[in-house]
PDB file of N, CA and C in Angstrom:
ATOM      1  N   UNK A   1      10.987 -10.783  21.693  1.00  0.00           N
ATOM      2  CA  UNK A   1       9.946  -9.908  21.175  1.00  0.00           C
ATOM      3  C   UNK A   1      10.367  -9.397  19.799  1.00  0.00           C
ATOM      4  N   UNK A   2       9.482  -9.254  19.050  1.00  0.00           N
ATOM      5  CA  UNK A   2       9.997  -8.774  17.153  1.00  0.00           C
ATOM      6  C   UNK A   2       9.797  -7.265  17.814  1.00  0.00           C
ATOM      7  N   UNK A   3      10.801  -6.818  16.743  1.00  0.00           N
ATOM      8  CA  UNK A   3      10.528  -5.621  16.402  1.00  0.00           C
ATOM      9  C   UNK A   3       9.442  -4.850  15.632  1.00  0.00           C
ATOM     10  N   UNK A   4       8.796  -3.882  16.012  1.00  0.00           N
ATOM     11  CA  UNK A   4       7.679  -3.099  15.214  1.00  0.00           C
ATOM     12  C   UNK A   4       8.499  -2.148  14.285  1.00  0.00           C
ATOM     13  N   UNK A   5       9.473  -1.901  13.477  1.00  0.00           N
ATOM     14  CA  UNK A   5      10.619  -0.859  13.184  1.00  0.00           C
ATOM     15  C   UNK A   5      11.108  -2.117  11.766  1.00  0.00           C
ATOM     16  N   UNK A   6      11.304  -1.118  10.859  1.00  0.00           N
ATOM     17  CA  UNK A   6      11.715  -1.724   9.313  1.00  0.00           C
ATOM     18  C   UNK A   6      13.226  -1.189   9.645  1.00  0.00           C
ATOM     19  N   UNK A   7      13.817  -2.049   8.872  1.00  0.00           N
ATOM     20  CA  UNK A   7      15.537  -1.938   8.955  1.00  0.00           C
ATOM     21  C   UNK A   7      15.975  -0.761   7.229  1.00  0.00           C
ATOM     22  N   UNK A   8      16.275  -0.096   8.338  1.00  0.00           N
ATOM     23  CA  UNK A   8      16.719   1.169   7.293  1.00  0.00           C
ATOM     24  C   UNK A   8      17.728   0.415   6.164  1.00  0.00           C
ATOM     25  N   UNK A   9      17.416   0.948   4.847  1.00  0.00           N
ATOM     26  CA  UNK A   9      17.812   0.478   4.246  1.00  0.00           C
ATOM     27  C   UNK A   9      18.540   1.317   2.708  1.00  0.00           C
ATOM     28  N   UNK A  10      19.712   1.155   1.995  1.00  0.00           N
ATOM     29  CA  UNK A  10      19.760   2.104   0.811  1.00  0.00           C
ATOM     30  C   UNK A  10      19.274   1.671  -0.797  1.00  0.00           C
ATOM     31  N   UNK A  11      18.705   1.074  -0.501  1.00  0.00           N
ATOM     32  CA  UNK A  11      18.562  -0.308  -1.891  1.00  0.00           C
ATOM     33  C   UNK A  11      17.668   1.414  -2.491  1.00  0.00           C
ATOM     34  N   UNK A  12      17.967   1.213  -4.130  1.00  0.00           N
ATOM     35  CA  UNK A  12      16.935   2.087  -4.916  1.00  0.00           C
ATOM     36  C   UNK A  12      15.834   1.680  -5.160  1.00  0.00           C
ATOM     37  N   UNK A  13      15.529   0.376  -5.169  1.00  0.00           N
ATOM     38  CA  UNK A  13      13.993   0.010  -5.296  1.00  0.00           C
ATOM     39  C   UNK A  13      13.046   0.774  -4.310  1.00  0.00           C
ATOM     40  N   UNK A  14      13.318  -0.002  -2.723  1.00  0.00           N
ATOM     41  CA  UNK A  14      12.897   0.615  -1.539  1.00  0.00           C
ATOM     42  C   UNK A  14      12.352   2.179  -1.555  1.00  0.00           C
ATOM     43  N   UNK A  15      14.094   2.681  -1.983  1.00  0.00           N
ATOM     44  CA  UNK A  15      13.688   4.384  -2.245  1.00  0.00           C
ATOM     45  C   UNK A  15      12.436   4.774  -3.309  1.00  0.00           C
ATOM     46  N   UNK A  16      12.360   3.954  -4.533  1.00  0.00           N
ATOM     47  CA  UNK A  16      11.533   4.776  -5.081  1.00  0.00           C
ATOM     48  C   UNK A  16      10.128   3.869  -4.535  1.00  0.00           C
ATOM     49  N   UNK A  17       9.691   2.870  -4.268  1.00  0.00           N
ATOM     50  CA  UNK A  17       8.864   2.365  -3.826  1.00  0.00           C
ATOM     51  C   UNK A  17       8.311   3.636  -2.795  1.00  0.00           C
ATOM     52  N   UNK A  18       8.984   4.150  -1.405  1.00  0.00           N
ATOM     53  CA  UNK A  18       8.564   5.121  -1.023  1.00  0.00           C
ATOM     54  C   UNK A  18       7.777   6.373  -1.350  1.00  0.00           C
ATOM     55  N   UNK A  19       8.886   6.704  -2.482  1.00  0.00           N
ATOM     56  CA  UNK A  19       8.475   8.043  -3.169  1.00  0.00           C
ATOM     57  C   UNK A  19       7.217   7.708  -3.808  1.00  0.00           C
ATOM     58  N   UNK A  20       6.361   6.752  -4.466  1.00  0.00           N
ATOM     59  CA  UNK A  20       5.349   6.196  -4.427  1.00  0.00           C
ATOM     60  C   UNK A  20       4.579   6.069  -3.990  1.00  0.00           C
ATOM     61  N   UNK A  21       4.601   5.919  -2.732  1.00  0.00           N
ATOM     62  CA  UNK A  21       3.790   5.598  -2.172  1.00  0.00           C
ATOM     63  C   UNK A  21       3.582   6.947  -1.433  1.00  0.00           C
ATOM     64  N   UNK A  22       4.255   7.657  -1.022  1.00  0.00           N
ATOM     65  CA  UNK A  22       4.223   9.566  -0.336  1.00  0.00           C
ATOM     66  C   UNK A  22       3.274  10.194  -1.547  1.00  0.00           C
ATOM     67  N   UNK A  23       3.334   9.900  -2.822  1.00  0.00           N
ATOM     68  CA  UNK A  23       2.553  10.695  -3.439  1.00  0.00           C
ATOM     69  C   UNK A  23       1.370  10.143  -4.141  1.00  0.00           C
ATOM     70  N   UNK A  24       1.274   8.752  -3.587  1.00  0.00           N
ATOM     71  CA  UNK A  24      -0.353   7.967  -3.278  1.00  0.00           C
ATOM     72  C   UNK A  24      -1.767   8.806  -2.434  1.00  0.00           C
ATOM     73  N   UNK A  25      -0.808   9.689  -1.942  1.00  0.00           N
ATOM     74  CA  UNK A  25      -2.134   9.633  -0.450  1.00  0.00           C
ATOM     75  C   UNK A  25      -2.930  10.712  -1.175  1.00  0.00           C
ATOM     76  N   UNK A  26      -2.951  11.529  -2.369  1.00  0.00           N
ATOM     77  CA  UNK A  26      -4.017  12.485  -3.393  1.00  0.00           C
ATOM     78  C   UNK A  26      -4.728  11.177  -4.081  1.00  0.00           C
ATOM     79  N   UNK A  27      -4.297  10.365  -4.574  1.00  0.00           N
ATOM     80  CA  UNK A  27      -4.486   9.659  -5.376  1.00  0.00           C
ATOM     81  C   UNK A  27      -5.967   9.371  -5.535  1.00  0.00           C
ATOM     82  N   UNK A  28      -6.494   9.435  -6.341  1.00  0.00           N
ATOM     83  CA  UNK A  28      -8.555   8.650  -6.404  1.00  0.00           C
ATOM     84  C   UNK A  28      -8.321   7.180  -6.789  1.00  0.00           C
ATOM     85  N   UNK A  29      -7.229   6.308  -6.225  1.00  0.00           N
ATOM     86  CA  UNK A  29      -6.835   5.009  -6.579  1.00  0.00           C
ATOM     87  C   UNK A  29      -7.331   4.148  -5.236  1.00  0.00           C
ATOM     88  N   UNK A  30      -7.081   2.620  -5.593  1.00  0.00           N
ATOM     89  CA  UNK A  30      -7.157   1.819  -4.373  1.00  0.00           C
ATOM     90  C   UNK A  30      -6.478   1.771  -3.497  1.00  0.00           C
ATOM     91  N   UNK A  31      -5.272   1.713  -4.082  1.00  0.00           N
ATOM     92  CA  UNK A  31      -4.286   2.313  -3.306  1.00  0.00           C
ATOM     93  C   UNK A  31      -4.078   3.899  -2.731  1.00  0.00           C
ATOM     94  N   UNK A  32      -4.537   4.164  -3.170  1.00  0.00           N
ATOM     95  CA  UNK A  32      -4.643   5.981  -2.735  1.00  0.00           C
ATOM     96  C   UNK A  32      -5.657   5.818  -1.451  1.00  0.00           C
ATOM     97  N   UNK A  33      -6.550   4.958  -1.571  1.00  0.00           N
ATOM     98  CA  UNK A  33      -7.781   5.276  -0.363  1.00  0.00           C
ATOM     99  C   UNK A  33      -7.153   4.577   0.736  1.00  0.00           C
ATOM    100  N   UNK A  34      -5.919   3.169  -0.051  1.00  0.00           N
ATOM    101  CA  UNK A  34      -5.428   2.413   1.381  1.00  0.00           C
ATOM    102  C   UNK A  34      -4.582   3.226   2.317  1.00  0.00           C
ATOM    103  N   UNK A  35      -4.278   3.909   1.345  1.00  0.00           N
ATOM    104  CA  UNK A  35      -2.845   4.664   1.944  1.00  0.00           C
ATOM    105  C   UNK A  35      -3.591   5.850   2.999  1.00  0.00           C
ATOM    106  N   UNK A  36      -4.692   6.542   2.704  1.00  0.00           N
ATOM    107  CA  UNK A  36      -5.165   7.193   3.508  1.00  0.00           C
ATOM    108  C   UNK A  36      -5.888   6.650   4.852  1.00  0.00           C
ATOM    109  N   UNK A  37      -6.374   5.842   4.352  1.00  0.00           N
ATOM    110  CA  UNK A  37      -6.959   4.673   5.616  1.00  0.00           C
ATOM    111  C   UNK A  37      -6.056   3.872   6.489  1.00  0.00           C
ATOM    112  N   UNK A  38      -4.451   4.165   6.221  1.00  0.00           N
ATOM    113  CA  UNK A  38      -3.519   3.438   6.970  1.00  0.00           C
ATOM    114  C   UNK A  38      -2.921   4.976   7.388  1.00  0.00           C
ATOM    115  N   UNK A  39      -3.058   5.806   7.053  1.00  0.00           N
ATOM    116  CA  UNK A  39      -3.024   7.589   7.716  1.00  0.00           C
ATOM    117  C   UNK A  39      -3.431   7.849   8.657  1.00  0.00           C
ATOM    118  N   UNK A  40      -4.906   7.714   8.733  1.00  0.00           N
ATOM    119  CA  UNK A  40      -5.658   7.717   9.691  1.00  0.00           C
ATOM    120  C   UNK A  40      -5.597   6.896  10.634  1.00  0.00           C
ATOM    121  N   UNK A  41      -5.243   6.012  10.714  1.00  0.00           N
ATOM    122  CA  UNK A  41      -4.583   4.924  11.540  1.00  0.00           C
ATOM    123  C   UNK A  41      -3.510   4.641  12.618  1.00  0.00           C
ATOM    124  N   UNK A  42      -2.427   4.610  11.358  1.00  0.00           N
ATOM    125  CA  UNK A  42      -1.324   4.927  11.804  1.00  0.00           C
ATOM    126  C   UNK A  42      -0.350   6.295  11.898  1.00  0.00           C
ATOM    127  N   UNK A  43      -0.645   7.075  11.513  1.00  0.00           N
ATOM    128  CA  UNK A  43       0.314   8.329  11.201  1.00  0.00           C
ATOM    129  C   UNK A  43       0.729   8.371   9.626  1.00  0.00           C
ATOM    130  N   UNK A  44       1.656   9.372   8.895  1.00  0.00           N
ATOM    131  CA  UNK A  44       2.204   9.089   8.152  1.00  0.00           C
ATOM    132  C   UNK A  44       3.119   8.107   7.408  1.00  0.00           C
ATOM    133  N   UNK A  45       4.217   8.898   8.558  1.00  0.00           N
ATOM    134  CA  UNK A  45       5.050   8.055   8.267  1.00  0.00           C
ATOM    135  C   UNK A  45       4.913   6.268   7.878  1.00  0.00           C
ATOM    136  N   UNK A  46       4.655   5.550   8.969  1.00  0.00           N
ATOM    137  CA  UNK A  46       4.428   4.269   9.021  1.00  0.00           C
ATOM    138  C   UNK A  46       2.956   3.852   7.826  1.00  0.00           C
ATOM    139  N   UNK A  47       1.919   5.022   7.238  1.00  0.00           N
ATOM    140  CA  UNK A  47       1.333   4.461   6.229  1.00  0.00           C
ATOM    141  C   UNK A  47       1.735   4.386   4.942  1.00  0.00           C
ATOM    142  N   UNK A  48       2.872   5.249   4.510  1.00  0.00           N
ATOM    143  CA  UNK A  48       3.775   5.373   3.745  1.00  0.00           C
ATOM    144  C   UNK A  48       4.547   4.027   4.034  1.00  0.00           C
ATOM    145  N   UNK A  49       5.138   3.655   4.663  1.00  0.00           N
ATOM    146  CA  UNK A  49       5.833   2.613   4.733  1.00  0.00           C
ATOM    147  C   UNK A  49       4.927   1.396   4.328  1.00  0.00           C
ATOM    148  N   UNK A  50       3.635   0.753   4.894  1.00  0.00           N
ATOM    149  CA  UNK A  50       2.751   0.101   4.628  1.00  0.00           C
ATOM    150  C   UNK A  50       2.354   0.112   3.066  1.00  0.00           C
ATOM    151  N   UNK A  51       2.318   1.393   2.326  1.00  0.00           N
ATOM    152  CA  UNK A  51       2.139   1.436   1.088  1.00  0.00           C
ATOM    153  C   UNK A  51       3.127   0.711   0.653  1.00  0.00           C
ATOM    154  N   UNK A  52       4.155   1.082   0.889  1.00  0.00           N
ATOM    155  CA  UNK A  52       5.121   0.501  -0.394  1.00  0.00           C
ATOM    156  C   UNK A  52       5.469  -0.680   0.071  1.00  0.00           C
ATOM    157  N   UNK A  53       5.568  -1.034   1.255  1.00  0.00           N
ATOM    158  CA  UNK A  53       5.184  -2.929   1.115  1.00  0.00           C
ATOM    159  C   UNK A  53       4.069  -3.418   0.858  1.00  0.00           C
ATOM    160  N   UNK A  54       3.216  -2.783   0.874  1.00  0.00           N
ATOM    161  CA  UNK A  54       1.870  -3.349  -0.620  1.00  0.00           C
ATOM    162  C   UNK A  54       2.150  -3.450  -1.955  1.00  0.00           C
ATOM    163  N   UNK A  55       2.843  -2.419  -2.333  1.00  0.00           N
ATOM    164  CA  UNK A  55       3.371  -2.272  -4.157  1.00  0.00           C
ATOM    165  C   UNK A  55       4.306  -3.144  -4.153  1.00  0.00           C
ATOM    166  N   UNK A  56       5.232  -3.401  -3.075  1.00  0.00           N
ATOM    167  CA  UNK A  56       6.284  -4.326  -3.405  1.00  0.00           C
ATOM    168  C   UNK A  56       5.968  -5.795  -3.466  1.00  0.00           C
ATOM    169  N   UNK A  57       5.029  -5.879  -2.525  1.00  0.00           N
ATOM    170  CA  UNK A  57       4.601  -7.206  -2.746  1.00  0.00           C
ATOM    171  C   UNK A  57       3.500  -7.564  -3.952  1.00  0.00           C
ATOM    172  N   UNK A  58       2.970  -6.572  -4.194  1.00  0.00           N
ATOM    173  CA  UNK A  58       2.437  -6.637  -5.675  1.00  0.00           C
ATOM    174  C   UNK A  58       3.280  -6.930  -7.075  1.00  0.00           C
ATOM    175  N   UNK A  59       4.020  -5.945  -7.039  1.00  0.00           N
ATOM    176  CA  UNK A  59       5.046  -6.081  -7.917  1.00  0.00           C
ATOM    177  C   UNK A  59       6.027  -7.563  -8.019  1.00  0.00           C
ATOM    178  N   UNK A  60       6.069  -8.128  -6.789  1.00  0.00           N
ATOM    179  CA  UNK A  60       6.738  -9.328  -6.826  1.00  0.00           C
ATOM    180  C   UNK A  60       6.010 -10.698  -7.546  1.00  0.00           C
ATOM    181  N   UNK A  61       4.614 -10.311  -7.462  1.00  0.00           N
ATOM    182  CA  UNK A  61       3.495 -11.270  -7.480  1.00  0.00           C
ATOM    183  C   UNK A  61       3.483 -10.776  -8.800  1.00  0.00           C
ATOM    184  N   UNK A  62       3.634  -9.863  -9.607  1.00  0.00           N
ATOM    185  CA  UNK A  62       3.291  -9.785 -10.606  1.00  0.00           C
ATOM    186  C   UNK A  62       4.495 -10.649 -11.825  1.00  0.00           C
ATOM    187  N   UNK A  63       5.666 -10.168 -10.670  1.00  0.00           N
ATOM    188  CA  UNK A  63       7.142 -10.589 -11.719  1.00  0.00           C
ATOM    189  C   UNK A  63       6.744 -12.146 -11.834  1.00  0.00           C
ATOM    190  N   UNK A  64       6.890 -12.371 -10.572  1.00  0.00           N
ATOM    191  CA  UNK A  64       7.020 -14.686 -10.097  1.00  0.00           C
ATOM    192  C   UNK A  64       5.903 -14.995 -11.174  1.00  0.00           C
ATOM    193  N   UNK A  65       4.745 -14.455 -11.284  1.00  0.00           N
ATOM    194  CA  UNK A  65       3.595 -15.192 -11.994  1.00  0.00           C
ATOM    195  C   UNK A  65       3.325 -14.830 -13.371  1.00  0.00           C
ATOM    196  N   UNK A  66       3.686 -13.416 -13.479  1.00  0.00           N
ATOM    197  CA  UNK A  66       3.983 -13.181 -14.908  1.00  0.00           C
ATOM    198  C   UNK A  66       2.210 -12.698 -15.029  1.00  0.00           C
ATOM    199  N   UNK A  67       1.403 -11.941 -14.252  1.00  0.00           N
ATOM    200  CA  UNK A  67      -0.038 -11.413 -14.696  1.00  0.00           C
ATOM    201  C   UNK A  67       0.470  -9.925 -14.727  1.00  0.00           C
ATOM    202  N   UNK A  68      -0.592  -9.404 -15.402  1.00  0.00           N
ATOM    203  CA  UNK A  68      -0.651  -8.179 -15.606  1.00  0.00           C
ATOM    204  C   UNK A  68      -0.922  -6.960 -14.594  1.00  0.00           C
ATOM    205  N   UNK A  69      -0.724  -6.256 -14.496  1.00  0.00           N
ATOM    206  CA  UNK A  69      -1.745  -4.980 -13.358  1.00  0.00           C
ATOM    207  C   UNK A  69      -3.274  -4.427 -14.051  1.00  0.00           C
ATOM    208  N   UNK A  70      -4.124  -4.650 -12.595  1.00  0.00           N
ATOM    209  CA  UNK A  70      -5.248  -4.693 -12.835  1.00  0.00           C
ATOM    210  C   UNK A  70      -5.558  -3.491 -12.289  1.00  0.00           C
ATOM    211  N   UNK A  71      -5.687  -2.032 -12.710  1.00  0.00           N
ATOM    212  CA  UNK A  71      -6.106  -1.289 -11.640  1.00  0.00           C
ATOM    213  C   UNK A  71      -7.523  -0.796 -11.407  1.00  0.00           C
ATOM    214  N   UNK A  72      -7.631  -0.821  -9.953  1.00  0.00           N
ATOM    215  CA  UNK A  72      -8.796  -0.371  -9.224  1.00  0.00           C
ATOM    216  C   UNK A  72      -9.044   0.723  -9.047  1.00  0.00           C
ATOM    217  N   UNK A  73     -10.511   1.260  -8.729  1.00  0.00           N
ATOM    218  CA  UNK A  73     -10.870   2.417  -8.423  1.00  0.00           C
ATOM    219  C   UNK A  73     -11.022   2.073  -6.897  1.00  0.00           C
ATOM    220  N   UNK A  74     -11.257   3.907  -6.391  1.00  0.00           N
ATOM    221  CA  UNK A  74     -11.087   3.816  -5.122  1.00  0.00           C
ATOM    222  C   UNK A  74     -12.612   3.500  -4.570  1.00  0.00           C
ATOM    223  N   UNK A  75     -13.639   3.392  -5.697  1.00  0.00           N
ATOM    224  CA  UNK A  75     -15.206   3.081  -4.965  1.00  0.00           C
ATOM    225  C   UNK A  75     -15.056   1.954  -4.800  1.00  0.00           C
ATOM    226  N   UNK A  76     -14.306   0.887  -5.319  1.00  0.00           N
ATOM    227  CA  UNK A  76     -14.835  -0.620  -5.800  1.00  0.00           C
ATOM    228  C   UNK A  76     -13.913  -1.058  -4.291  1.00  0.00           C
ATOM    229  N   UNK A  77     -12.620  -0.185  -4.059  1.00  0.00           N
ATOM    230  CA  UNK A  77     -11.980  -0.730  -2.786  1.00  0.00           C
ATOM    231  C   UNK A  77     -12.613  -0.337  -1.622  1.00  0.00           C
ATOM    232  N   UNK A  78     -13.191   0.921  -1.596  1.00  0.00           N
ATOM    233  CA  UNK A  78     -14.532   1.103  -0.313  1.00  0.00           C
ATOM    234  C   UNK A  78     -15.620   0.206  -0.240  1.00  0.00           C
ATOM    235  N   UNK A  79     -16.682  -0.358  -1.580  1.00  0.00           N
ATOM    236  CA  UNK A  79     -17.655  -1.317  -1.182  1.00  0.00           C
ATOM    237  C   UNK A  79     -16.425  -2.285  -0.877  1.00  0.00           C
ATOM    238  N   UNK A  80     -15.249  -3.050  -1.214  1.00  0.00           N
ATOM    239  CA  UNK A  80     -14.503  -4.404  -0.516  1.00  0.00           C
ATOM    240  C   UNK A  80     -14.480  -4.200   0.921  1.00  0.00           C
ATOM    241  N   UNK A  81     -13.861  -2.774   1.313  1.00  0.00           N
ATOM    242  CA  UNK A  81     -13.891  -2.905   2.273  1.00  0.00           C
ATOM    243  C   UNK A  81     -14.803  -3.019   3.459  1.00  0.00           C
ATOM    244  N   UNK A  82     -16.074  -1.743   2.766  1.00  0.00           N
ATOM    245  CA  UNK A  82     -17.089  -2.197   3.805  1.00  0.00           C
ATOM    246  C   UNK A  82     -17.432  -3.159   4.069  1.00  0.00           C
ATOM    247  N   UNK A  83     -17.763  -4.225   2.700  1.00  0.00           N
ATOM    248  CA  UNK A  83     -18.420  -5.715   3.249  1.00  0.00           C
ATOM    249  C   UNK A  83     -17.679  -6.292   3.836  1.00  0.00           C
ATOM    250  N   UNK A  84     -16.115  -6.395   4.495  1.00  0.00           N
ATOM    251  CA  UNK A  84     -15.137  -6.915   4.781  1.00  0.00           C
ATOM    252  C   UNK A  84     -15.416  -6.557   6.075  1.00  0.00           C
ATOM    253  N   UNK A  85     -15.657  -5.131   6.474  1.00  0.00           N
ATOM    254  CA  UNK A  85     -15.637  -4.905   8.121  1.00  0.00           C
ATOM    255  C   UNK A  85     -17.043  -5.460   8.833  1.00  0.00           C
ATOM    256  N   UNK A  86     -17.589  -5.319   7.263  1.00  0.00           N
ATOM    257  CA  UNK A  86     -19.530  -5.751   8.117  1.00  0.00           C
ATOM    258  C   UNK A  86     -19.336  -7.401   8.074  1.00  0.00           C
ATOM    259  N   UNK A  87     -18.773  -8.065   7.472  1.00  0.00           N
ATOM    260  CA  UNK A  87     -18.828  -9.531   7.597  1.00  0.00           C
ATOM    261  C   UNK A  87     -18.052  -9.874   8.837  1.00  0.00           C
ATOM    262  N   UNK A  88     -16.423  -9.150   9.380  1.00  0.00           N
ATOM    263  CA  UNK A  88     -16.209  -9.204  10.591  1.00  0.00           C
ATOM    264  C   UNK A  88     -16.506  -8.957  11.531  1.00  0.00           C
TER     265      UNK A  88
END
């Protein structure tokens, strides 16, 4: 059986990736609305965690491919999402 539990870790990326993502959840961003919508969900803690393996994997995608950051508002990620839950 996998584990549901992230392996504690001291790396400084990780750390500030966190701290990032803890002070996402005010945010009027796309990420600000994900992070609240994975709140409501899951609890804190673990949507905080979910955030910053979103940024991290963003950030990785951004280094490997070399594109820019595109940022979103938090309306344009509510209509994605609605049509996303109404098409499922």
């Amino acid at each position: 059986m996998l584990s549901r539990r992230t392996k504690s870790c001291a790396h400084r990326v990780a750390t500030a990736l966190w701290l990032a993502a803890s002070c996402l959840q005010q945010s009027p961003s796309a990420v600000g609305a994900f992070c609240r919508r994975m709140k409501a969900r899951l609890g804190a803690p673990q949507a905080i965690t979910a955030t910053a393996h979103k940024w991290a994997r963003r950030i990785d995608t951004m280094l490997k491919h070399g594109t820019a950051y595109v940022k979103r508002g938090m309306d344009e990620y509510e209509h994605q999402y609605r049509d996303r839950t109404v098409k499922n």
